[in-house]
PDB file of N, CA and C in Angstrom:
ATOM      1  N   UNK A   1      48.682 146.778  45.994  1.00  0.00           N
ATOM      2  CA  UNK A   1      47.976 145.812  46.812  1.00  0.00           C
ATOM      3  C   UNK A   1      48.025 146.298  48.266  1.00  0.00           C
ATOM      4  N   UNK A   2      46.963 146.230  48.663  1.00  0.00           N
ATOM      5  CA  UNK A   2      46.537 146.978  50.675  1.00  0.00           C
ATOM      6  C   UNK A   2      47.655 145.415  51.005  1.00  0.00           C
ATOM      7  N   UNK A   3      47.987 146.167  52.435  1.00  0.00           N
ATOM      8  CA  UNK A   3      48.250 145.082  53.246  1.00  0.00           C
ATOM      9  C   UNK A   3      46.818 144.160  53.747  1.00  0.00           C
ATOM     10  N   UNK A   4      46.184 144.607  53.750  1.00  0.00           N
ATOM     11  CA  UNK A   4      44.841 143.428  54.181  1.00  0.00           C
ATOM     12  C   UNK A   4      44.904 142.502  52.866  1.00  0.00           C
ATOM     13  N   UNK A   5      44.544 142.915  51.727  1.00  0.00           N
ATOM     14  CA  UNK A   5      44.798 141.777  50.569  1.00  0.00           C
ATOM     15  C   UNK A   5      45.950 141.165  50.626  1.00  0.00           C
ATOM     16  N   UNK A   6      47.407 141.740  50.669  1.00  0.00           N
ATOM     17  CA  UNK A   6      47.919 140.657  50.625  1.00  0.00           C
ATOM     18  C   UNK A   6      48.090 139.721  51.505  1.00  0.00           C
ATOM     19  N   UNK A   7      48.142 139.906  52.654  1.00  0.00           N
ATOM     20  CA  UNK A   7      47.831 139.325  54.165  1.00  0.00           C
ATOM     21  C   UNK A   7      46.579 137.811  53.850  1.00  0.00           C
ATOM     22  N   UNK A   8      45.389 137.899  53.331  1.00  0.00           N
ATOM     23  CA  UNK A   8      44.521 137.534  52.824  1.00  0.00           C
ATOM     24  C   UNK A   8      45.353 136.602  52.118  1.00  0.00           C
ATOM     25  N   UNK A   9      45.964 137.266  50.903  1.00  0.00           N
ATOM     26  CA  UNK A   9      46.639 136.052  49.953  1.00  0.00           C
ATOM     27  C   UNK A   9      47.317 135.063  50.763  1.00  0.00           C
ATOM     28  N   UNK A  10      48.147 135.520  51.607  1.00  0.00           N
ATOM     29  CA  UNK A  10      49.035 134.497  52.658  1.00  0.00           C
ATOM     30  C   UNK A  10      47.447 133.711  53.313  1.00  0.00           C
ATOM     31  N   UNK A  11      46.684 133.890  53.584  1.00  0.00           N
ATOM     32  CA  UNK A  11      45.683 133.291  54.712  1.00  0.00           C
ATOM     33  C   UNK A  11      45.347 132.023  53.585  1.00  0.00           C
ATOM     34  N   UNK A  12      44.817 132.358  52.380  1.00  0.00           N
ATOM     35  CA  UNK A  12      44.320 131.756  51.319  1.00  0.00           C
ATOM     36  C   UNK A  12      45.145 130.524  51.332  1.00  0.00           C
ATOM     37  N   UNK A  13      46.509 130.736  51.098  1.00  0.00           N
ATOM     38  CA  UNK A  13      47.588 129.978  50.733  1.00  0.00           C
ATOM     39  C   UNK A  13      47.989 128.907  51.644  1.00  0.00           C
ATOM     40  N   UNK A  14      47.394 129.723  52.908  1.00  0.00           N
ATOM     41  CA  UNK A  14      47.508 128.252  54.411  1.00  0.00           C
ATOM     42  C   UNK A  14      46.875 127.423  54.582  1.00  0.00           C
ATOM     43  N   UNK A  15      45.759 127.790  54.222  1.00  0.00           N
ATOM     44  CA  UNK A  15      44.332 127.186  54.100  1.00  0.00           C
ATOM     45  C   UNK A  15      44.272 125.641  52.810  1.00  0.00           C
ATOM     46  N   UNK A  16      44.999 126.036  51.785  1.00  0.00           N
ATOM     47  CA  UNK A  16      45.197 125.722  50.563  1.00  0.00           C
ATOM     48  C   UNK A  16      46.098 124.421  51.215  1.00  0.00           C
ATOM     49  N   UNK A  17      47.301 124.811  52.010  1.00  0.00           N
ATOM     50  CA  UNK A  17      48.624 123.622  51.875  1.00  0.00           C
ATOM     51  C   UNK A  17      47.684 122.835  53.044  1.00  0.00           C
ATOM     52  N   UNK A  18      46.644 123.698  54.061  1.00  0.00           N
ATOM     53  CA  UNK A  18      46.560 122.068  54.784  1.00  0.00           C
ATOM     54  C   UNK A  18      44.800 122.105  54.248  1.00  0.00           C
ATOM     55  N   UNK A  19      45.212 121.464  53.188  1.00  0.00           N
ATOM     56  CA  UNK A  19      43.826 120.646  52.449  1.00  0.00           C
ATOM     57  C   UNK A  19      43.464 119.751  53.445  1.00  0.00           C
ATOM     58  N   UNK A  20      44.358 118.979  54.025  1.00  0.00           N
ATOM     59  CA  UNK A  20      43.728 117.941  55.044  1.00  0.00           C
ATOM     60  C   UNK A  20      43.035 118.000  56.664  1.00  0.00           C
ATOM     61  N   UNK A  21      42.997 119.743  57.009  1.00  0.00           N
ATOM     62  CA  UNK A  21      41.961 120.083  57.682  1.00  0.00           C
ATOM     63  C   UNK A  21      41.094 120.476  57.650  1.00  0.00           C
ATOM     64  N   UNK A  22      40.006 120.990  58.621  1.00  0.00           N
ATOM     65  CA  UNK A  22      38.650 122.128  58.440  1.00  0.00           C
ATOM     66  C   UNK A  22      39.466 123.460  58.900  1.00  0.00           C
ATOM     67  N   UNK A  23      39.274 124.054  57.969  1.00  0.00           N
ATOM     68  CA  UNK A  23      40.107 125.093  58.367  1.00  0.00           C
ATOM     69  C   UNK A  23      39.025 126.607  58.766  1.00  0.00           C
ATOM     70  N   UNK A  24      39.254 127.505  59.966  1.00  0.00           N
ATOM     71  CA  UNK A  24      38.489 129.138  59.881  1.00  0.00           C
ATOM     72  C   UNK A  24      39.338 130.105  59.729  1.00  0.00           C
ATOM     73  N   UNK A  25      39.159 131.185  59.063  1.00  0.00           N
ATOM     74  CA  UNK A  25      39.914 132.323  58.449  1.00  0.00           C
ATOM     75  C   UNK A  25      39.364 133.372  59.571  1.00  0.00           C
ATOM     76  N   UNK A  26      39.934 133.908  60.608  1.00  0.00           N
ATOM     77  CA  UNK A  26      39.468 135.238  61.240  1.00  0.00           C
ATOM     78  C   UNK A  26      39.858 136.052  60.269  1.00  0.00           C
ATOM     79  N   UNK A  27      38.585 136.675  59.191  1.00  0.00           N
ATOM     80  CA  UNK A  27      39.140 137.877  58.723  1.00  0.00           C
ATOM     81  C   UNK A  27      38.868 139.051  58.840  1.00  0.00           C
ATOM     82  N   UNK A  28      39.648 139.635  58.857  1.00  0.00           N
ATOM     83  CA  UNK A  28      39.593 141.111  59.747  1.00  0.00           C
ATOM     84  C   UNK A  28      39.603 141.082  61.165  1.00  0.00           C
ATOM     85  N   UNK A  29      39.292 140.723  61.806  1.00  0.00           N
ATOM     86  CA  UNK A  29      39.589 140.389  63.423  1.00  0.00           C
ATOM     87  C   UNK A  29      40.684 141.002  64.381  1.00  0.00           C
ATOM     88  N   UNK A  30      41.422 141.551  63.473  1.00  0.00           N
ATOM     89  CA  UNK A  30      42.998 141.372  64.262  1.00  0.00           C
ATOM     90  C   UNK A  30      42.701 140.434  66.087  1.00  0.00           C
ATOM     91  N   UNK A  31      42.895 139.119  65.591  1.00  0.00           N
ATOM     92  CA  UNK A  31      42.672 138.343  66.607  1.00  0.00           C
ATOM     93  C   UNK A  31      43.840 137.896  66.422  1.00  0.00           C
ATOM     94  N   UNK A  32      44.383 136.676  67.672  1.00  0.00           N
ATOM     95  CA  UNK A  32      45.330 136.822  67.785  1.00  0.00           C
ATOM     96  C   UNK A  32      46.117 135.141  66.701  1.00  0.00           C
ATOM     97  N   UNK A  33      44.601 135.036  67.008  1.00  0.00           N
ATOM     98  CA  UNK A  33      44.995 134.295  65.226  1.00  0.00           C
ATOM     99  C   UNK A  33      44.749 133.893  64.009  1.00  0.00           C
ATOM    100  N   UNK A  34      45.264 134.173  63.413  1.00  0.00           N
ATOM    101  CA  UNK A  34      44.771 134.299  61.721  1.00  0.00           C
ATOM    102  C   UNK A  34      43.834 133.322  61.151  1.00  0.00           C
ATOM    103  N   UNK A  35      44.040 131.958  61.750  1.00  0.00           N
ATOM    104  CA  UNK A  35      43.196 130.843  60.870  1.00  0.00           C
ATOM    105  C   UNK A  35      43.530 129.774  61.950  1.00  0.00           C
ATOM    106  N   UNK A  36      42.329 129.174  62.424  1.00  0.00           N
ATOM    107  CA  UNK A  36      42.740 128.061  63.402  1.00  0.00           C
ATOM    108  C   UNK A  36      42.035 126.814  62.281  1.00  0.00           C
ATOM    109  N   UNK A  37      42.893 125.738  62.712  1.00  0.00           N
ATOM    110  CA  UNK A  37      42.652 124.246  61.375  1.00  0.00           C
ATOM    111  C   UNK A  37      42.744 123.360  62.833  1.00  0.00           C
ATOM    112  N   UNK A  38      41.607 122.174  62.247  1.00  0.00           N
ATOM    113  CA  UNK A  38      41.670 121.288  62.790  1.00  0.00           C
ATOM    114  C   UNK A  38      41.754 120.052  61.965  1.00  0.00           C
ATOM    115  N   UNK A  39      41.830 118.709  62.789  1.00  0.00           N
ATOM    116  CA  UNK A  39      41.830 117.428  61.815  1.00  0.00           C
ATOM    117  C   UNK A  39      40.128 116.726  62.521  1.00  0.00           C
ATOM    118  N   UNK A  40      40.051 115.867  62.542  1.00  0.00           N
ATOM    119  CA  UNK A  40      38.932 115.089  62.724  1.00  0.00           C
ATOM    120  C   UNK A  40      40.252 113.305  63.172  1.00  0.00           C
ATOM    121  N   UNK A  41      40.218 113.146  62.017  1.00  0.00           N
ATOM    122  CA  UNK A  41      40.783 112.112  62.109  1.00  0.00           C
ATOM    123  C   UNK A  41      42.384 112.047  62.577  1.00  0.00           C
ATOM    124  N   UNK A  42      42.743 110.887  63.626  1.00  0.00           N
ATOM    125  CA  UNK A  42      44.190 111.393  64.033  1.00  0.00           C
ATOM    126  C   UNK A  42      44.938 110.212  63.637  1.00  0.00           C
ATOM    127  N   UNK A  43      46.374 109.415  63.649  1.00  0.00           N
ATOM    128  CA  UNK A  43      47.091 108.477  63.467  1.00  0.00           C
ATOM    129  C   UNK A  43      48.281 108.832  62.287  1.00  0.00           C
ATOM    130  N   UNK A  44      48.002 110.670  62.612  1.00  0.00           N
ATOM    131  CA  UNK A  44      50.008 110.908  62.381  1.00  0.00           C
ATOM    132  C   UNK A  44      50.425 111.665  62.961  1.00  0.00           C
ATOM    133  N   UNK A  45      51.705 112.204  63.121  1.00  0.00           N
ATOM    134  CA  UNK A  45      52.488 113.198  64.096  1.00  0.00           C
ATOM    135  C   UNK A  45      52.007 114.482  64.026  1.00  0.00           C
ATOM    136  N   UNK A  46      51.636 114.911  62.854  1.00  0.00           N
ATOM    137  CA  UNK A  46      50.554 116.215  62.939  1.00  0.00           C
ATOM    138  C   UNK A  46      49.562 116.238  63.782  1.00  0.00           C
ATOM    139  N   UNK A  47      49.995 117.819  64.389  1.00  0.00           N
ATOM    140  CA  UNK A  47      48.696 118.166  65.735  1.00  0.00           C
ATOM    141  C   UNK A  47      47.457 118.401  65.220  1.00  0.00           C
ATOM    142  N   UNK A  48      46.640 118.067  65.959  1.00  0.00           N
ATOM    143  CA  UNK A  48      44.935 117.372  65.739  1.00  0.00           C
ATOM    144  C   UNK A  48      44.148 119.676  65.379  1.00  0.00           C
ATOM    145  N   UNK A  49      45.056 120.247  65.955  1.00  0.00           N
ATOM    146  CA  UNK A  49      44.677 121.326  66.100  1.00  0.00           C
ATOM    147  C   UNK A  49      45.389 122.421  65.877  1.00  0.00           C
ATOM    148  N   UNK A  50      45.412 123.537  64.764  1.00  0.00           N
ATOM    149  CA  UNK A  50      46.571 124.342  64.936  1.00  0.00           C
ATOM    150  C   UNK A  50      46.096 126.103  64.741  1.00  0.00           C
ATOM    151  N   UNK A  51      46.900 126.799  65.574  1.00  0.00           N
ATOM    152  CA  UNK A  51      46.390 127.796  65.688  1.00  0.00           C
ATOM    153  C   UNK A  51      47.553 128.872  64.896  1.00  0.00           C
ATOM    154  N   UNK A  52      47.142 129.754  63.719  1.00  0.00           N
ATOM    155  CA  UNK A  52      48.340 130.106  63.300  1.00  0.00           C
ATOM    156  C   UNK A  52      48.215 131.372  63.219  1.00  0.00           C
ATOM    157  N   UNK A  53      49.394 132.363  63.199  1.00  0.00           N
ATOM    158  CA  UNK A  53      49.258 133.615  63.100  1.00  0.00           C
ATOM    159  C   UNK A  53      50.035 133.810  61.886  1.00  0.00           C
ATOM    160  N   UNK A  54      49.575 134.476  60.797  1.00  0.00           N
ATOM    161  CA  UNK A  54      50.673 134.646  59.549  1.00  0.00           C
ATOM    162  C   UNK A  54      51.316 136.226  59.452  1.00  0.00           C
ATOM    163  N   UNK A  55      52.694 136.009  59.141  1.00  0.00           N
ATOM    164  CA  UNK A  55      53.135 137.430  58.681  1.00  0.00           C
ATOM    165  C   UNK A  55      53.744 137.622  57.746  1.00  0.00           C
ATOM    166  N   UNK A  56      54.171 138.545  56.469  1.00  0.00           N
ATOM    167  CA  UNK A  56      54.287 138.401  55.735  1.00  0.00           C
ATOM    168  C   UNK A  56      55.054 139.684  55.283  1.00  0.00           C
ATOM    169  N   UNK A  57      56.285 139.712  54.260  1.00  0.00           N
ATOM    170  CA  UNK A  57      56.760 141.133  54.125  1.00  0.00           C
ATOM    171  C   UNK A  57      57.973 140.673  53.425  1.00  0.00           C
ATOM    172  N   UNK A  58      58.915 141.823  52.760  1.00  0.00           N
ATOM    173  CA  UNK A  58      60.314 141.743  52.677  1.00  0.00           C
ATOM    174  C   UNK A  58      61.096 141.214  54.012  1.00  0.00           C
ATOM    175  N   UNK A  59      60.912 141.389  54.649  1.00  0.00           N
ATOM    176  CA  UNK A  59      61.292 140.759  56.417  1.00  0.00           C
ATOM    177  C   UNK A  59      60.309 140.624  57.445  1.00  0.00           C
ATOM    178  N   UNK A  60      59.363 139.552  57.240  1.00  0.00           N
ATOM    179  CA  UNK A  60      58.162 139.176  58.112  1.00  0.00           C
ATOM    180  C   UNK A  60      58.796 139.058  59.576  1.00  0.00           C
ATOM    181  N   UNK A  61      58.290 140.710  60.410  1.00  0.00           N
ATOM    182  CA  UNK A  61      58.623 140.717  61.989  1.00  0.00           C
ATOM    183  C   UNK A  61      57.307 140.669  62.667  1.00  0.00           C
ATOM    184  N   UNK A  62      57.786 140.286  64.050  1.00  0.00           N
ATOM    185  CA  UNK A  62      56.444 139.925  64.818  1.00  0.00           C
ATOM    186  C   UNK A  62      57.285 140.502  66.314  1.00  0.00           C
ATOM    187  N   UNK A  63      56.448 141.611  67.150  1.00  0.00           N
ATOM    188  CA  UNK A  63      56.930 142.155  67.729  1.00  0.00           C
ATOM    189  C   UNK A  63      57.272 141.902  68.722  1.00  0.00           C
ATOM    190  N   UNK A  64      57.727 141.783  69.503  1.00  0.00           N
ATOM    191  CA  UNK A  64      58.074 140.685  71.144  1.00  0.00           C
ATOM    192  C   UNK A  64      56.618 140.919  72.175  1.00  0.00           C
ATOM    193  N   UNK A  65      56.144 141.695  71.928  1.00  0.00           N
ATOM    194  CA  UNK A  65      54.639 141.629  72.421  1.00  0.00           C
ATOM    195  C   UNK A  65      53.730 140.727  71.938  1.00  0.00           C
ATOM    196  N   UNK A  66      53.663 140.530  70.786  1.00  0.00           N
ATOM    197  CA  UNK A  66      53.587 139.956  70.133  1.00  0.00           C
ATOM    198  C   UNK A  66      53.391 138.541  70.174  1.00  0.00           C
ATOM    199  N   UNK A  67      54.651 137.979  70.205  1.00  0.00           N
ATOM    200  CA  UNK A  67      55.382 136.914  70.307  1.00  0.00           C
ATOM    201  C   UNK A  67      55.132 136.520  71.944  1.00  0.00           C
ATOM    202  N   UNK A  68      55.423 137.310  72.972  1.00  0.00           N
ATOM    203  CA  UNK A  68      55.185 136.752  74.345  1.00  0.00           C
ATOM    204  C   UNK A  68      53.782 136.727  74.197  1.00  0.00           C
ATOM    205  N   UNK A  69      52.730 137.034  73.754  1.00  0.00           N
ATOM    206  CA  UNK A  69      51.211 136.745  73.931  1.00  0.00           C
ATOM    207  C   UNK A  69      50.646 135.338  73.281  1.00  0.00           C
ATOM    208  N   UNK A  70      51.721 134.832  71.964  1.00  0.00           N
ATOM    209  CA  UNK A  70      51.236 133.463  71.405  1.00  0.00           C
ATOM    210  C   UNK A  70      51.840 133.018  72.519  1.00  0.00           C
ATOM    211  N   UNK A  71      52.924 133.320  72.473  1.00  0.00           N
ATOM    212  CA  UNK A  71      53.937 132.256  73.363  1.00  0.00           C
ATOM    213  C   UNK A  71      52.962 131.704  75.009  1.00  0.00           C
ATOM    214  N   UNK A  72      52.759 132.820  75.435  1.00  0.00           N
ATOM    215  CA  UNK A  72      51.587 132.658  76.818  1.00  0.00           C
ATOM    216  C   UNK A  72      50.373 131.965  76.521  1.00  0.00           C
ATOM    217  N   UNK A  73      49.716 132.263  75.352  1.00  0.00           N
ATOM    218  CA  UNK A  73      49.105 131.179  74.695  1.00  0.00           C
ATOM    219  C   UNK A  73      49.095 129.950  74.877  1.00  0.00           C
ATOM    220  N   UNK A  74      50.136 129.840  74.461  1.00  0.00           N
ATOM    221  CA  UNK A  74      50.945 128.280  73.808  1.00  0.00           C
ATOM    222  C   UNK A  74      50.854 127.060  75.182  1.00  0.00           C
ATOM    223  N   UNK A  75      51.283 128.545  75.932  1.00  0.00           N
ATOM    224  CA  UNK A  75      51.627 127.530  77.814  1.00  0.00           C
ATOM    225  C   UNK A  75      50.090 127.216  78.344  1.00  0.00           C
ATOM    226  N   UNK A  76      48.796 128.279  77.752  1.00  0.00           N
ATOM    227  CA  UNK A  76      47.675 127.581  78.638  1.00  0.00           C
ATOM    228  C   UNK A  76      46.854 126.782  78.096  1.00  0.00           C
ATOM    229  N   UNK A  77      46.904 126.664  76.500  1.00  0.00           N
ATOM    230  CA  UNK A  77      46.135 125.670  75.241  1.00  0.00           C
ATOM    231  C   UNK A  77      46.527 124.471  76.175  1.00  0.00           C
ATOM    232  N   UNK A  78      45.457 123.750  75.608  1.00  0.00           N
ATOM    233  CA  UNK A  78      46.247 122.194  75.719  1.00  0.00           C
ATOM    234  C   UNK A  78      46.874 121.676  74.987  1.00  0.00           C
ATOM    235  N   UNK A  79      47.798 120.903  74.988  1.00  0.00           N
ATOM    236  CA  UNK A  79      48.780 120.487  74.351  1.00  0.00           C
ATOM    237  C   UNK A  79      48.602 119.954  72.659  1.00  0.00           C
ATOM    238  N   UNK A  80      47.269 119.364  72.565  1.00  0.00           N
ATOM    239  CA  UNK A  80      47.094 119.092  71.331  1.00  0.00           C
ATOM    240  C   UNK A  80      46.454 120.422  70.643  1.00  0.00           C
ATOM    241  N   UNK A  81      46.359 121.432  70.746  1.00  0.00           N
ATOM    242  CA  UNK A  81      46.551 122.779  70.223  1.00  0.00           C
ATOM    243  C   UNK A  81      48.018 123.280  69.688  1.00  0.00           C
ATOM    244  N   UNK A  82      48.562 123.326  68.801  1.00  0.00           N
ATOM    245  CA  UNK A  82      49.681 123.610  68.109  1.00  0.00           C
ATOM    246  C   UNK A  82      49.626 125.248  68.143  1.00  0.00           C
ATOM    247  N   UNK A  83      50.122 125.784  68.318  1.00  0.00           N
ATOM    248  CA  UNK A  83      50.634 127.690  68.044  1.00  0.00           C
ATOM    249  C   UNK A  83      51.910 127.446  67.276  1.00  0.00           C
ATOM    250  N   UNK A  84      51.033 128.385  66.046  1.00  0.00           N
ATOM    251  CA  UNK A  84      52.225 128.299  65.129  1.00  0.00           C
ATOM    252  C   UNK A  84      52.753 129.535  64.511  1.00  0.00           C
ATOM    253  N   UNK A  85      53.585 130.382  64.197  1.00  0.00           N
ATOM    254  CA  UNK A  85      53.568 131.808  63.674  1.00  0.00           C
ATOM    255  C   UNK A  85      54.151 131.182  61.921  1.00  0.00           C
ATOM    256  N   UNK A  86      53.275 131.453  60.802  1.00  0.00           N
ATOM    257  CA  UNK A  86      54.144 131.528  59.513  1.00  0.00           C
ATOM    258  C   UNK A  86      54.475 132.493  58.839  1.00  0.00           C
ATOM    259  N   UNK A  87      55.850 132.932  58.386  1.00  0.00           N
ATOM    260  CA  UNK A  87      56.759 134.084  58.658  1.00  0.00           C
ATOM    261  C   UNK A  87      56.667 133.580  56.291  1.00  0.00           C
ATOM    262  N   UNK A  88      56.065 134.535  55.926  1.00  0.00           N
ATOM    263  CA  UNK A  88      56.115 134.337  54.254  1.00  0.00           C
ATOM    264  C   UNK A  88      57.115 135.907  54.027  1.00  0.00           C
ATOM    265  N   UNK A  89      58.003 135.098  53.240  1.00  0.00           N
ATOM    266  CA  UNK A  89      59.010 136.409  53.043  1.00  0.00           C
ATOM    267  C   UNK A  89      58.704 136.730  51.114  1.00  0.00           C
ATOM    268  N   UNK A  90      58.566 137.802  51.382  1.00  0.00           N
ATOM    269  CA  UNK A  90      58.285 138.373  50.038  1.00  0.00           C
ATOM    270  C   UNK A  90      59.091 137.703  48.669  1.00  0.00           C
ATOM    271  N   UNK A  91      58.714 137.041  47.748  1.00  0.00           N
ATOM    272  CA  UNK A  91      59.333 136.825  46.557  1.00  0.00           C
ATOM    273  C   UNK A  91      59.852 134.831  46.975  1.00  0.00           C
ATOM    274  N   UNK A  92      59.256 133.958  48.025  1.00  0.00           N
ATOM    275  CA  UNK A  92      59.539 132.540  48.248  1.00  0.00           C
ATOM    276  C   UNK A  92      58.275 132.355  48.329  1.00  0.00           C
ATOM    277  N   UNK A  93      58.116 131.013  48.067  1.00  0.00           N
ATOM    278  CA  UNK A  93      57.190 130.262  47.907  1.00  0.00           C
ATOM    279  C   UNK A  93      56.276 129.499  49.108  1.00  0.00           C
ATOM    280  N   UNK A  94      57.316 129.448  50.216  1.00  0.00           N
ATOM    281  CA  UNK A  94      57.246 128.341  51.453  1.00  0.00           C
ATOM    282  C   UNK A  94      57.299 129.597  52.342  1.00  0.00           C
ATOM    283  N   UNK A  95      56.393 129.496  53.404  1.00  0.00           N
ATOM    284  CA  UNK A  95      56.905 129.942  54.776  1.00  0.00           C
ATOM    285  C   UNK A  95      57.605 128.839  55.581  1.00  0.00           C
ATOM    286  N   UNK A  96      58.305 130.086  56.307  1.00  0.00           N
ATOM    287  CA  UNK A  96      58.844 129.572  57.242  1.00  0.00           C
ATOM    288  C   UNK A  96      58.081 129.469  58.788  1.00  0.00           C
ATOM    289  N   UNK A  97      58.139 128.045  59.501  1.00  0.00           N
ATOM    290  CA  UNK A  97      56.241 127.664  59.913  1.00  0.00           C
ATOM    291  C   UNK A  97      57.586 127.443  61.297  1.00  0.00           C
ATOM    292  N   UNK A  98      56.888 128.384  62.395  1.00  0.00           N
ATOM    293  CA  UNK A  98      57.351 128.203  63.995  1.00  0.00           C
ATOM    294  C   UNK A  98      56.364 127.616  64.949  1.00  0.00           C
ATOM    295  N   UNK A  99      57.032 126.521  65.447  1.00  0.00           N
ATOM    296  CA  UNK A  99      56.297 126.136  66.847  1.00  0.00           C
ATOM    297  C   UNK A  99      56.455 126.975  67.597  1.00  0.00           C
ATOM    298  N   UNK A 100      54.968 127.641  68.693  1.00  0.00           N
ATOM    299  CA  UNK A 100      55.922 128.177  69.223  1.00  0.00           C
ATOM    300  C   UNK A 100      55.137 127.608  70.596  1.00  0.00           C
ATOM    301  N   UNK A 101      56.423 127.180  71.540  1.00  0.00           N
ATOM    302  CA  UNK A 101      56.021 126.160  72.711  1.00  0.00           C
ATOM    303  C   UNK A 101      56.094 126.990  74.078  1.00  0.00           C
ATOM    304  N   UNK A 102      54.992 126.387  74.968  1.00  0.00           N
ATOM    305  CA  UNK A 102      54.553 127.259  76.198  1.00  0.00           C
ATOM    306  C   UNK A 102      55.752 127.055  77.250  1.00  0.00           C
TER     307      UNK A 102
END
Protein backbone atom coordinates (compact mmCIF):
# COMPACT_ATOMS: atom_id res chain seq x y z
CA UNK A 1 0.00 0.00 0.00
CA UNK A 2 1.60 3.77 -1.27
CA UNK A 3 1.61 6.10 1.50
CA UNK A 4 -0.97 8.29 -0.44
CA UNK A 5 -3.55 5.28 -0.15
CA UNK A 6 -3.09 4.70 3.08
CA UNK A 7 -3.09 8.32 4.17
CA UNK A 8 -6.48 8.38 2.07
CA UNK A 9 -7.73 5.42 4.22
CA UNK A 10 -7.09 7.62 7.42
CA UNK A 11 -8.90 10.74 5.46
CA UNK A 12 -11.90 8.28 4.60
CA UNK A 13 -12.13 7.20 8.20
CA UNK A 14 -12.41 11.03 9.52
CA UNK A 15 -14.80 11.87 7.30
CA UNK A 16 -16.80 8.63 8.29
CA UNK A 17 -16.62 9.35 12.45
CA UNK A 18 -17.88 12.99 11.88
CA UNK A 19 -21.03 11.88 9.94
CA UNK A 20 -22.49 14.92 11.58
CA UNK A 21 -20.62 17.42 9.37
CA UNK A 22 -20.12 18.62 5.62
CA UNK A 23 -17.03 17.50 5.36
CA UNK A 24 -13.86 18.49 2.15
CA UNK A 25 -11.04 16.07 1.56
CA UNK A 26 -7.89 18.17 0.10
CA UNK A 27 -6.65 15.34 -1.86
CA UNK A 28 -3.41 15.47 -2.97
CA UNK A 29 -2.82 19.06 -2.09
CA UNK A 30 -0.22 18.68 0.44
CA UNK A 31 -2.13 21.61 2.01
CA UNK A 32 -1.84 22.30 5.21
CA UNK A 33 -4.94 20.55 5.84
CA UNK A 34 -6.18 17.33 5.16
CA UNK A 35 -10.04 17.73 5.44
CA UNK A 36 -11.74 20.82 6.81
CA UNK A 37 -15.63 19.78 8.37
CA UNK A 38 -18.07 22.02 9.22
CA UNK A 39 -21.55 21.89 11.17
CA UNK A 40 -24.49 24.06 10.01
CA UNK A 41 -26.36 23.61 13.00
CA UNK A 42 -24.83 24.61 16.53
CA UNK A 43 -26.17 23.89 20.40
CA UNK A 44 -23.21 21.53 21.51
CA UNK A 45 -19.64 21.94 22.71
CA UNK A 46 -18.35 20.75 19.37
CA UNK A 47 -16.62 23.47 17.20
CA UNK A 48 -18.95 24.70 14.39
CA UNK A 49 -15.64 24.26 12.23
CA UNK A 50 -12.66 21.98 12.16
CA UNK A 51 -9.61 21.99 10.37
CA UNK A 52 -7.59 18.71 10.53
CA UNK A 53 -4.32 17.51 9.52
CA UNK A 54 -3.99 13.56 9.71
CA UNK A 55 -0.86 11.46 10.28
CA UNK A 56 -0.50 8.17 10.36
CA UNK A 57 2.35 5.38 10.87
CA UNK A 58 3.95 2.89 13.39
CA UNK A 59 4.78 6.33 15.24
CA UNK A 60 2.63 9.13 13.61
CA UNK A 61 5.39 12.30 13.76
CA UNK A 62 4.69 15.73 12.70
CA UNK A 63 7.71 17.83 12.40
CA UNK A 64 8.10 21.02 14.59
CA UNK A 65 7.79 22.97 11.37
CA UNK A 66 5.18 21.49 10.99
CA UNK A 67 3.49 21.81 14.08
CA UNK A 68 4.59 25.67 14.56
CA UNK A 69 2.69 26.41 11.12
CA UNK A 70 -0.87 24.75 12.44
CA UNK A 71 -0.04 26.08 15.63
CA UNK A 72 0.38 29.88 13.90
CA UNK A 73 -2.64 28.92 12.24
CA UNK A 74 -4.54 28.20 15.14
CA UNK A 75 -3.56 31.91 16.66
CA UNK A 76 -5.00 33.78 13.39
CA UNK A 77 -8.38 31.45 12.56
CA UNK A 78 -11.08 32.62 14.48
CA UNK A 79 -11.84 31.00 17.30
CA UNK A 80 -14.73 28.95 16.15
CA UNK A 81 -12.25 27.27 13.67
CA UNK A 82 -10.86 24.23 15.62
CA UNK A 83 -7.05 23.02 14.37
CA UNK A 84 -6.79 19.72 15.01
CA UNK A 85 -3.74 17.22 14.18
CA UNK A 86 -5.08 13.23 14.23
CA UNK A 87 -2.07 11.14 15.05
CA UNK A 88 -3.58 7.15 13.76
CA UNK A 89 -0.96 4.76 15.01
CA UNK A 90 -0.62 1.73 12.99
CA UNK A 91 -2.59 -1.49 14.17
CA UNK A 92 -5.53 0.96 16.75
CA UNK A 93 -8.58 1.80 15.85
CA UNK A 94 -9.00 5.51 17.36
CA UNK A 95 -6.73 8.37 16.72
CA UNK A 96 -5.38 10.21 18.91
CA UNK A 97 -7.25 13.85 18.02
CA UNK A 98 -4.98 17.24 19.27
CA UNK A 99 -6.25 20.65 19.81
CA UNK A 100 -3.93 22.53 18.80
CA UNK A 101 -4.43 26.20 20.38
CA UNK A 102 -3.03 29.64 19.07
Amino acid sequence: MTNYTSGRRYEYKIIEYLKDYYCVRAAGSHTKFDIVAFRIVDGTEEPLVRAIQSKSGKKPIITSGEYGELKRLAKVLPKVISVELWLWTKGKTTPKIVRIEG
